[in-house]
PDB file of N, CA and C in Angstrom:
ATOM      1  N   UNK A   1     -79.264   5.455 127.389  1.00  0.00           N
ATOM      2  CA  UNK A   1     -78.832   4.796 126.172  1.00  0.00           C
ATOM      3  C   UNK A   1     -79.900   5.011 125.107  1.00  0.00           C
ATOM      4  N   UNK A   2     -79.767   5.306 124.133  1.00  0.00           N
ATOM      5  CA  UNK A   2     -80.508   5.594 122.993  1.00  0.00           C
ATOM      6  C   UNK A   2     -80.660   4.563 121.895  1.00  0.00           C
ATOM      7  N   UNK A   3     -81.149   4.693 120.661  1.00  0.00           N
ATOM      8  CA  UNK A   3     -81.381   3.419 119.779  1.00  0.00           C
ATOM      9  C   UNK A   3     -80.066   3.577 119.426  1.00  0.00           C
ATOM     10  N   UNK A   4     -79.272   4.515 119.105  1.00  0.00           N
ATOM     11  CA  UNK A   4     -77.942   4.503 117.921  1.00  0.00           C
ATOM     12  C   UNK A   4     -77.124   3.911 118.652  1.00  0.00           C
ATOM     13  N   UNK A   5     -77.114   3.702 120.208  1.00  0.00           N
ATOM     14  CA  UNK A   5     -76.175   3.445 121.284  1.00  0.00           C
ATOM     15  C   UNK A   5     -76.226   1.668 120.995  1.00  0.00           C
ATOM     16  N   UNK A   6     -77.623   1.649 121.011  1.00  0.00           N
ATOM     17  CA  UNK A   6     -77.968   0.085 121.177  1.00  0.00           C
ATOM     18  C   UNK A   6     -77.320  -0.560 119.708  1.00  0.00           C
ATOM     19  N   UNK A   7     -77.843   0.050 118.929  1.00  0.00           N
ATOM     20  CA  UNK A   7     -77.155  -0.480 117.459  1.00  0.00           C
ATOM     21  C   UNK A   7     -76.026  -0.355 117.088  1.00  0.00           C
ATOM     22  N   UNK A   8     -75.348   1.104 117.630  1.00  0.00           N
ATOM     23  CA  UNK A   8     -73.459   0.364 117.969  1.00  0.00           C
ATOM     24  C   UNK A   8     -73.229  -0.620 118.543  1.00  0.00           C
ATOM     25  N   UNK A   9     -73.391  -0.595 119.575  1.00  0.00           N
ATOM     26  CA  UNK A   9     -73.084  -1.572 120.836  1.00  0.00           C
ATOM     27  C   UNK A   9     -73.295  -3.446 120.061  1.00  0.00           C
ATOM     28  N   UNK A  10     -74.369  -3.552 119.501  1.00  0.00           N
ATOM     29  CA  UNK A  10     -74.734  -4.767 118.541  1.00  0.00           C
ATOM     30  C   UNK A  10     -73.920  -4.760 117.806  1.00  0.00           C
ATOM     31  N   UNK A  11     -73.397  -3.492 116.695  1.00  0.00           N
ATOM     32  CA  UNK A  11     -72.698  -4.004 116.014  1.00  0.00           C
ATOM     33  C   UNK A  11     -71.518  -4.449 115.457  1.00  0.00           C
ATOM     34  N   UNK A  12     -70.466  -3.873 117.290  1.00  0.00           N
ATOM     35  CA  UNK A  12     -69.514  -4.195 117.734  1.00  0.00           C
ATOM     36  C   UNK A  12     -69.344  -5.374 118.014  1.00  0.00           C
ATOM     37  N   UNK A  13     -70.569  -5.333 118.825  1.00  0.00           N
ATOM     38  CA  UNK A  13     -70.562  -7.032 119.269  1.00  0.00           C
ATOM     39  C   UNK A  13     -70.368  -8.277 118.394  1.00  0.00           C
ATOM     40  N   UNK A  14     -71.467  -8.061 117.754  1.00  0.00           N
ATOM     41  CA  UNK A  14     -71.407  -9.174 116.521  1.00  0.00           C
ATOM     42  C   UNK A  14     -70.500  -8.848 115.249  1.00  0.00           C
ATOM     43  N   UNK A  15     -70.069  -7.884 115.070  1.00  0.00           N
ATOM     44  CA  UNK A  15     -69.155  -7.440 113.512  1.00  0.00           C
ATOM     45  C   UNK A  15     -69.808  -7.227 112.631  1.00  0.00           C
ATOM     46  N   UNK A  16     -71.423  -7.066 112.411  1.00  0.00           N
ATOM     47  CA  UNK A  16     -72.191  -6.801 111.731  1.00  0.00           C
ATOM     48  C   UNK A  16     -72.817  -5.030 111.198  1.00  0.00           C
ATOM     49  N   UNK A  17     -72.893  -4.930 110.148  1.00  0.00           N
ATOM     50  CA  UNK A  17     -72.877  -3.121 109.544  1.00  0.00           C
ATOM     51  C   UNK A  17     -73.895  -2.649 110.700  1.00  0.00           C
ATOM     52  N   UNK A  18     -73.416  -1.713 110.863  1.00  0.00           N
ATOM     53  CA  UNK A  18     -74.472  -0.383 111.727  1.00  0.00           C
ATOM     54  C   UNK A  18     -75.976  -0.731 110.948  1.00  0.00           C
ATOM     55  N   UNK A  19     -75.632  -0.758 109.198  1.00  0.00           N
ATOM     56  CA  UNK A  19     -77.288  -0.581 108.802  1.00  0.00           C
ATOM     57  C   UNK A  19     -77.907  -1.687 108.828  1.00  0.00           C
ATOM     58  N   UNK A  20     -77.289  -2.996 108.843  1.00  0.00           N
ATOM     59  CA  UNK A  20     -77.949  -3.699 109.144  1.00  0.00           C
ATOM     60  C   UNK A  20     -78.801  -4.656 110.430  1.00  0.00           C
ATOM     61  N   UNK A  21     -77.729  -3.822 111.651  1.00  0.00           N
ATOM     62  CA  UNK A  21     -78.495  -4.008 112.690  1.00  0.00           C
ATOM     63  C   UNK A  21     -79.398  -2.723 113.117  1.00  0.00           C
ATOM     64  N   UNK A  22     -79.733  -1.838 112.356  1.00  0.00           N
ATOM     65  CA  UNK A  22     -80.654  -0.977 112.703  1.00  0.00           C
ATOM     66  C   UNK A  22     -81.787  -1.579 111.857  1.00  0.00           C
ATOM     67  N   UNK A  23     -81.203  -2.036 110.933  1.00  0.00           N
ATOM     68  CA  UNK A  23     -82.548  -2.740 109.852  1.00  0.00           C
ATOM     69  C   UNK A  23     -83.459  -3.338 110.930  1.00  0.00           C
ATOM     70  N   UNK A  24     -82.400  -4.729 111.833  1.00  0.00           N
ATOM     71  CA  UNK A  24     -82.960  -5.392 112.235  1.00  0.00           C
ATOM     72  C   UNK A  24     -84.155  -5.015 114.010  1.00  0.00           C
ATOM     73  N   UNK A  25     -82.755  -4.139 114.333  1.00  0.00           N
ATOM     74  CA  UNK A  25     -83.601  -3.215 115.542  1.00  0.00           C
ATOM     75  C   UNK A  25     -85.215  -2.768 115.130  1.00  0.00           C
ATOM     76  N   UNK A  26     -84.605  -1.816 113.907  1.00  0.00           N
ATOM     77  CA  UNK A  26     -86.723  -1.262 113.922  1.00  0.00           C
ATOM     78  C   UNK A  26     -87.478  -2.704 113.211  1.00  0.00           C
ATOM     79  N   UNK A  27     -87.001  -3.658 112.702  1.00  0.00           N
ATOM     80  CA  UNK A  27     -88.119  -4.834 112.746  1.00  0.00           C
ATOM     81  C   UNK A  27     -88.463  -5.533 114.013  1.00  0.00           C
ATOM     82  N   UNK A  28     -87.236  -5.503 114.787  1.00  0.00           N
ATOM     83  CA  UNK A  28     -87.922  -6.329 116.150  1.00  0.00           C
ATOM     84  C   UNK A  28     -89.324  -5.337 116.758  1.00  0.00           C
ATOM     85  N   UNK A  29     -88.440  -3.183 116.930  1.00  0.00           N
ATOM     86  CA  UNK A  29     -89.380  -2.808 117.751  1.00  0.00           C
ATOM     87  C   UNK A  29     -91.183  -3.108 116.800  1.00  0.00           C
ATOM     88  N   UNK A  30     -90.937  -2.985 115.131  1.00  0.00           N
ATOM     89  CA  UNK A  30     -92.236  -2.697 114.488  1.00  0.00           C
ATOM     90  C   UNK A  30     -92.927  -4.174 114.849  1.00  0.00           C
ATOM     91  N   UNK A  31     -92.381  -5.074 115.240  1.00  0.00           N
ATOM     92  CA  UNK A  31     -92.717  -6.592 115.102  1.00  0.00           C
ATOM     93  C   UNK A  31     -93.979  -6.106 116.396  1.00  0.00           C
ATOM     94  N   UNK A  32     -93.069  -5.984 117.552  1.00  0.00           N
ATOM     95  CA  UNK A  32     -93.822  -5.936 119.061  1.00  0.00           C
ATOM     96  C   UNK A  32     -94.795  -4.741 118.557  1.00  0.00           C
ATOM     97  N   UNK A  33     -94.449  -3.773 118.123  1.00  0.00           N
ATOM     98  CA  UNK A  33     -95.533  -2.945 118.204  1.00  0.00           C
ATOM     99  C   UNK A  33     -96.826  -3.126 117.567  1.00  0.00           C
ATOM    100  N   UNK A  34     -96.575  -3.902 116.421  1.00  0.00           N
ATOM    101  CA  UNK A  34     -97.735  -4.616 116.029  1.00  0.00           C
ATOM    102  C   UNK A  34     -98.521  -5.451 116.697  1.00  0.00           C
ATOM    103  N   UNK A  35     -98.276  -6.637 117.351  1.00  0.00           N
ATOM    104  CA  UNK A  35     -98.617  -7.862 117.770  1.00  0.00           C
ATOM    105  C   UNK A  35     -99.224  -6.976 118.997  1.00  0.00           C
ATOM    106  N   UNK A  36     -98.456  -5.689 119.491  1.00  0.00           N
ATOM    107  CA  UNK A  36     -99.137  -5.667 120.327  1.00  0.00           C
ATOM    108  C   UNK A  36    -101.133  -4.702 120.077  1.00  0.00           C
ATOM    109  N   UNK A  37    -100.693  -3.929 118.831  1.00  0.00           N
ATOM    110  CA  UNK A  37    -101.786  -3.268 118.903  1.00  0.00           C
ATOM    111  C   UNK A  37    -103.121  -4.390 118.574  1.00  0.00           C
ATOM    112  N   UNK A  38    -102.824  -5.535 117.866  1.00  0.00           N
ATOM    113  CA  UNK A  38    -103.356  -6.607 117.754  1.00  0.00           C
ATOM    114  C   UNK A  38    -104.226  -7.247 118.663  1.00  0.00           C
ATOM    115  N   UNK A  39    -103.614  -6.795 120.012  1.00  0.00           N
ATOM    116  CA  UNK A  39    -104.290  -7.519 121.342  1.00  0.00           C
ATOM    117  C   UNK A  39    -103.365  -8.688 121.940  1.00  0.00           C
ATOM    118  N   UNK A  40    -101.907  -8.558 121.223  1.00  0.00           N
ATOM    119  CA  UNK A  40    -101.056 -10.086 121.512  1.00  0.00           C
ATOM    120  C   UNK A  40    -100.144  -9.715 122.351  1.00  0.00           C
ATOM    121  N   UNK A  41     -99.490 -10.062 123.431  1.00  0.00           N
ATOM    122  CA  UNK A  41     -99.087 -10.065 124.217  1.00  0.00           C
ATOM    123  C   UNK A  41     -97.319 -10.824 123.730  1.00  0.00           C
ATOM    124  N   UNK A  42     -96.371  -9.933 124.087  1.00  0.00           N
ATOM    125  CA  UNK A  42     -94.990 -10.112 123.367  1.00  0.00           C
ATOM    126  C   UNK A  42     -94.282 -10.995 124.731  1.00  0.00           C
ATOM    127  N   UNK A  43     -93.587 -11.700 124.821  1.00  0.00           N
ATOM    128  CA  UNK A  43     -92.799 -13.148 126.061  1.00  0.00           C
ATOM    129  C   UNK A  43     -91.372 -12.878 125.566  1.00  0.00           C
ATOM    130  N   UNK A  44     -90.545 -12.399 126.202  1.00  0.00           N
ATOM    131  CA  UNK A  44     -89.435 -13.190 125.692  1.00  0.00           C
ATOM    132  C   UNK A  44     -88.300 -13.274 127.036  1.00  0.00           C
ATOM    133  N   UNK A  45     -88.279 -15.164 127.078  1.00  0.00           N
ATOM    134  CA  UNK A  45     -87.777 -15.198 128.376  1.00  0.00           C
ATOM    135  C   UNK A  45     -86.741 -14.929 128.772  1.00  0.00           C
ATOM    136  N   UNK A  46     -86.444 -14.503 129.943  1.00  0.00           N
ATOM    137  CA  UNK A  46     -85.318 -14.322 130.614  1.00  0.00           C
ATOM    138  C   UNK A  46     -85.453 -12.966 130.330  1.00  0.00           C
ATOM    139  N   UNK A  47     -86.397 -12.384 129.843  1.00  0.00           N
ATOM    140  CA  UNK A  47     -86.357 -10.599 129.219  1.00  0.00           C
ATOM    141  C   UNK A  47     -87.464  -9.773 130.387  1.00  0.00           C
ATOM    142  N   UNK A  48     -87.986 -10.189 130.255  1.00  0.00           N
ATOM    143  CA  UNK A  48     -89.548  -9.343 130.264  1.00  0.00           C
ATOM    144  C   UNK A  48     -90.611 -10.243 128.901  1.00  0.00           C
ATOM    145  N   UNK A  49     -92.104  -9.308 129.066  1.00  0.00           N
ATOM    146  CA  UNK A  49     -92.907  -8.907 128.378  1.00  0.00           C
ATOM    147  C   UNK A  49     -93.760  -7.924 128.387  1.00  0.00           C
ATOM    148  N   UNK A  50     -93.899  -7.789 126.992  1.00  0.00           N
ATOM    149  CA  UNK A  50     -94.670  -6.387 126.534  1.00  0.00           C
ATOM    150  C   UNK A  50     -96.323  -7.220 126.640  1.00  0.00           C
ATOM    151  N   UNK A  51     -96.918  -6.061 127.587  1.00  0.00           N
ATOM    152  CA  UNK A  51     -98.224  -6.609 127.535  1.00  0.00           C
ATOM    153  C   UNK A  51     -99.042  -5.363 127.488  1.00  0.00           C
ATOM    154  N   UNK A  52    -100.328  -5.287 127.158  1.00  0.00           N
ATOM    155  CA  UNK A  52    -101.906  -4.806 127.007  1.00  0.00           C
ATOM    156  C   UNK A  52    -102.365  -4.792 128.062  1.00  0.00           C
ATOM    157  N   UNK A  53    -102.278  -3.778 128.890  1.00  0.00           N
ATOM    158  CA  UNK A  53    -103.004  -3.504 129.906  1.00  0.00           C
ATOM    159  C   UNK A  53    -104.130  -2.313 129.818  1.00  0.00           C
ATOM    160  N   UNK A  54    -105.455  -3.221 130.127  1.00  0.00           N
ATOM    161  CA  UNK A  54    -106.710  -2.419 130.194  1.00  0.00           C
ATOM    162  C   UNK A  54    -106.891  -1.059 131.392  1.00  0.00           C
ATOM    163  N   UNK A  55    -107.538  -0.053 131.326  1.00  0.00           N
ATOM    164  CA  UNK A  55    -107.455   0.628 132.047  1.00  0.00           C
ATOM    165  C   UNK A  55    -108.871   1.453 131.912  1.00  0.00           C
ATOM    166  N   UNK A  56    -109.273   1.025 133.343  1.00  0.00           N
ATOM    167  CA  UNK A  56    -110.998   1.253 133.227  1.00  0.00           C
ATOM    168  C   UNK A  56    -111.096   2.820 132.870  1.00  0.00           C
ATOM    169  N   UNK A  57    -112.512   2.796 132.852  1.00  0.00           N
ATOM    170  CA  UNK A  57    -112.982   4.416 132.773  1.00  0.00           C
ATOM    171  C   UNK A  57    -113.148   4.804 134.231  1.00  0.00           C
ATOM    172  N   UNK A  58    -112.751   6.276 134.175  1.00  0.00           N
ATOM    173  CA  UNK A  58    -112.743   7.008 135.531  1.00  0.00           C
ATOM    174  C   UNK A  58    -112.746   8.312 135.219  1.00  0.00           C
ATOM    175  N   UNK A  59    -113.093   9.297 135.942  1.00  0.00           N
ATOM    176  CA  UNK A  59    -113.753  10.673 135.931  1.00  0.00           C
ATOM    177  C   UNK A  59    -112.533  11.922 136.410  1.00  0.00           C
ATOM    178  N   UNK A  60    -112.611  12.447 135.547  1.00  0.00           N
ATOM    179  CA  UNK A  60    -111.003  13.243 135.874  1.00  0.00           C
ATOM    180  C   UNK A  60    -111.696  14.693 135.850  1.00  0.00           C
ATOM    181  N   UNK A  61    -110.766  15.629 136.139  1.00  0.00           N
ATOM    182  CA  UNK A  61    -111.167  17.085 136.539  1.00  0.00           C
ATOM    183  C   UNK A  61    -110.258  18.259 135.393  1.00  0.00           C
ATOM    184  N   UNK A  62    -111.019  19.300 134.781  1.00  0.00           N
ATOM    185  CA  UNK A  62    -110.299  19.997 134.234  1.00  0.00           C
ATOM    186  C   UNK A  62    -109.890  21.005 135.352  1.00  0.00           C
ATOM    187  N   UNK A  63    -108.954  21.293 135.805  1.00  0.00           N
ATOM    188  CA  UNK A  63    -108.469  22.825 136.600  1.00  0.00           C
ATOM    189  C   UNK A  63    -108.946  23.660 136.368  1.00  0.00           C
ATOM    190  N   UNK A  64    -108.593  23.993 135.201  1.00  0.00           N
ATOM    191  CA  UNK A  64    -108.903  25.110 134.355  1.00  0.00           C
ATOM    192  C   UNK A  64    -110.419  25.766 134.547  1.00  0.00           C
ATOM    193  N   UNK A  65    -110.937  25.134 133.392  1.00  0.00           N
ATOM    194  CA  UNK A  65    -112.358  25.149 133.812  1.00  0.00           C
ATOM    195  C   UNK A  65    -113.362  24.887 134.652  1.00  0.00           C
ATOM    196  N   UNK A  66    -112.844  24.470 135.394  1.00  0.00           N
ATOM    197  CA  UNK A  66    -113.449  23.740 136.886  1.00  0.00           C
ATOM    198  C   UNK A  66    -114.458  22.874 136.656  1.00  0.00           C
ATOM    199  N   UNK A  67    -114.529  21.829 135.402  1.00  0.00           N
ATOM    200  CA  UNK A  67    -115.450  20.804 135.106  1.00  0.00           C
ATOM    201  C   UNK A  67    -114.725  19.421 135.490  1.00  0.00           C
ATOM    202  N   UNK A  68    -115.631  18.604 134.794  1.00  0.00           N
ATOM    203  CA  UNK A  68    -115.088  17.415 135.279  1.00  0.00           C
ATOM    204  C   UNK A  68    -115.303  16.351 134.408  1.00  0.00           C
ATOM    205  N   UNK A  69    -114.712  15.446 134.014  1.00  0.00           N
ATOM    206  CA  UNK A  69    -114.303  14.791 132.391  1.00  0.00           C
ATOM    207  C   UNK A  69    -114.424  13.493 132.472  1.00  0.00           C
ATOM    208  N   UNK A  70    -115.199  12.798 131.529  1.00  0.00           N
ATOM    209  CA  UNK A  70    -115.079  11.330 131.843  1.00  0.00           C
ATOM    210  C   UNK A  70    -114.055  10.757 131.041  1.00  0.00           C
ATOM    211  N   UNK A  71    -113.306  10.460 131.304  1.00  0.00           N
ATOM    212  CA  UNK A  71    -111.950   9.640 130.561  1.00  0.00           C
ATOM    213  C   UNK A  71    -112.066   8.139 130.238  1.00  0.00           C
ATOM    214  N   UNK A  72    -112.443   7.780 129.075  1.00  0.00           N
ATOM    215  CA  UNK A  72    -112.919   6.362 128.221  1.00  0.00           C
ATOM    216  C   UNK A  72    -112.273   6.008 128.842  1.00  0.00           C
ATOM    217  N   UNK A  73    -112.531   4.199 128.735  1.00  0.00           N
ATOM    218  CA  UNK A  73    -111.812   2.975 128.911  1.00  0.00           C
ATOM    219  C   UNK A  73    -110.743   3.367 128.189  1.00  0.00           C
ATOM    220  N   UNK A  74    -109.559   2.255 127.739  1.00  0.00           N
ATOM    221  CA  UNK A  74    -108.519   2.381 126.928  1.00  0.00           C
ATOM    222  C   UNK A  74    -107.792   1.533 127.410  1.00  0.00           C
ATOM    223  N   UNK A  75    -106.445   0.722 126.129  1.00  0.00           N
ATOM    224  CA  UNK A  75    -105.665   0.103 126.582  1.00  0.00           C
ATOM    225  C   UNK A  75    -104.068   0.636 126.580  1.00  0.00           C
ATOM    226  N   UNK A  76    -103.350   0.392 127.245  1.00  0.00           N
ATOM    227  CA  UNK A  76    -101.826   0.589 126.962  1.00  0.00           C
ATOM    228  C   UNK A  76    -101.232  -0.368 126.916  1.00  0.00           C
ATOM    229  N   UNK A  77     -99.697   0.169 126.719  1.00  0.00           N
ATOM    230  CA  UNK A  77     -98.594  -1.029 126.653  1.00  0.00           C
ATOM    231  C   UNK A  77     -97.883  -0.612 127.606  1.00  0.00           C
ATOM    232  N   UNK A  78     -97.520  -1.920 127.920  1.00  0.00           N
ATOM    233  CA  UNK A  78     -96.512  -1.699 129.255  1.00  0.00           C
ATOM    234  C   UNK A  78     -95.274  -2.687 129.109  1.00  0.00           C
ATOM    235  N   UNK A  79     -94.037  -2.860 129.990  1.00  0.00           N
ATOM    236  CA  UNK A  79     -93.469  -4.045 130.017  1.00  0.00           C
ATOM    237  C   UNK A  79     -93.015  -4.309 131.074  1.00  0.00           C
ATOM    238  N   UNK A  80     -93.065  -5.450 131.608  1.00  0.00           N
ATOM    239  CA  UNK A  80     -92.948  -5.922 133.035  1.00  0.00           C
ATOM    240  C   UNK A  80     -91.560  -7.143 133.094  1.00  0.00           C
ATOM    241  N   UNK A  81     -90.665  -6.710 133.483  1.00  0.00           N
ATOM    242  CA  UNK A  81     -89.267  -7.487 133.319  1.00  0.00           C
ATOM    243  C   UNK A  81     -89.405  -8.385 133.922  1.00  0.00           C
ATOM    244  N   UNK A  82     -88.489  -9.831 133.777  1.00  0.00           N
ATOM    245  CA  UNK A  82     -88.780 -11.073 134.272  1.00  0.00           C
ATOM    246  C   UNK A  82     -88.268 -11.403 135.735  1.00  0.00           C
ATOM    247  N   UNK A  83     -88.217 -12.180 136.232  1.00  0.00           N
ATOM    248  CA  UNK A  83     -87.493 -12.208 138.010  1.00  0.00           C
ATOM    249  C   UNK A  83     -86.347 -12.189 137.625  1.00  0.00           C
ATOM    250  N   UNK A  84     -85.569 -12.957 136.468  1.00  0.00           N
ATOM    251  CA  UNK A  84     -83.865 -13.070 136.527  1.00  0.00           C
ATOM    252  C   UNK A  84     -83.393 -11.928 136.202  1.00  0.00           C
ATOM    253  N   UNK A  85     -84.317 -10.705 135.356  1.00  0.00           N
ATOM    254  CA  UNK A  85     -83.986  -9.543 134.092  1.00  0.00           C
ATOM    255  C   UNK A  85     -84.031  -8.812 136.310  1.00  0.00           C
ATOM    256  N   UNK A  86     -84.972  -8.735 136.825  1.00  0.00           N
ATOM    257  CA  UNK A  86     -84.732  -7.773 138.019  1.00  0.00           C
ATOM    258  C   UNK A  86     -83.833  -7.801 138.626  1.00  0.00           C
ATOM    259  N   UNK A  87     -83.625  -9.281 139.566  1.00  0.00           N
ATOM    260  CA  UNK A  87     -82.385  -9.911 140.283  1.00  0.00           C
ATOM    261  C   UNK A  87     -81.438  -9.461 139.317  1.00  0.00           C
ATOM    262  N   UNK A  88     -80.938  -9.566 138.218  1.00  0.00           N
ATOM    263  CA  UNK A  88     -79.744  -8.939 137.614  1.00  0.00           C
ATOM    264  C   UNK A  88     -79.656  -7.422 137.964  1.00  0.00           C
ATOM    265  N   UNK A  89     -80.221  -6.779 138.057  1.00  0.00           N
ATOM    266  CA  UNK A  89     -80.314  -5.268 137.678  1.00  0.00           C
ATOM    267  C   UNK A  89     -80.175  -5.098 139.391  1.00  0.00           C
ATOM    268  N   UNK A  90     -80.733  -5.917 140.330  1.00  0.00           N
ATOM    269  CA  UNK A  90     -80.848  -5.536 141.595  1.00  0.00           C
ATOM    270  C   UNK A  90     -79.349  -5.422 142.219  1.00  0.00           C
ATOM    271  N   UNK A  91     -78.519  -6.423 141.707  1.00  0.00           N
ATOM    272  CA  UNK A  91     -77.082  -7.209 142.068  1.00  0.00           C
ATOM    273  C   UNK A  91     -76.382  -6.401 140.947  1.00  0.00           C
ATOM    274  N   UNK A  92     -76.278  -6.143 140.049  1.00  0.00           N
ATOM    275  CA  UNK A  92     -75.305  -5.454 139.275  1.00  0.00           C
ATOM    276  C   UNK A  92     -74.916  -3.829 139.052  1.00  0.00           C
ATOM    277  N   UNK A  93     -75.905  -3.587 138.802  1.00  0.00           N
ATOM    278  CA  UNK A  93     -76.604  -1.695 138.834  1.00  0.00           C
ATOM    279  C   UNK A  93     -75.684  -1.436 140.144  1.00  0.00           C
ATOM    280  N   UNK A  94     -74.831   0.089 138.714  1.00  0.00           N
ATOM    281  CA  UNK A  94     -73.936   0.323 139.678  1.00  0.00           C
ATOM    282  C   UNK A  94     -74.561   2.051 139.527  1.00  0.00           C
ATOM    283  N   UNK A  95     -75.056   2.437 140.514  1.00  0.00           N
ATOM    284  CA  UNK A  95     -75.427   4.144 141.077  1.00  0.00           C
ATOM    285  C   UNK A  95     -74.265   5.170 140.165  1.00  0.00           C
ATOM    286  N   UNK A  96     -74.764   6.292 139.843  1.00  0.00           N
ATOM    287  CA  UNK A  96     -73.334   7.357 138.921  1.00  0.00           C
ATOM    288  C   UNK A  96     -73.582   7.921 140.335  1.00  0.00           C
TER     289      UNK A  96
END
């Protein structure tokens, strides 16, 4: 499913213009993407959350050159779905 999928699908649902639920789509994603580069951690229940996960430094290998690379600390984003968001997906999810 893609964003245009998601923003039909919304705007069937609700009867609301294509442009204005895409308006609202890229403010939710720009919202999280902010808060998260911030260091803030995104909740939304019954969903998941988008969180900041640290990821130490560790020593990696070029192939190529046959050296070997220290790879900084750094953080990412991740999102970790809630127990009801899994149990749904576990019980419903139907295989193509």
């Amino acid at each position: 499913m893609t964003k245009a999928d998601i923003v039909a699908d919304i705007a069937t649902e609700t009867g609301l213009e294509k442009t204005e639920v895409l308006r609202a789509v890229e403010a939710f994603m720009g919202t999280i993407k902010t808060s998260l580069t911030r260091g803030n951690n995104v909740y939304l229940r019954g969903f998941g959350s988008f969180i900041v996960k640290e990821r130490a430094q560790k020593t990696g290998r070029n192939i190529s050159k046959k050296t070997t690379i220290i790879i900084p600390a750094h953080n990412i984003p991740s999102f970790k779905p809630s127990k009801t968001f899994v149990e749904s997906v576990k019980k419903d999810v139907k295989v193509r």
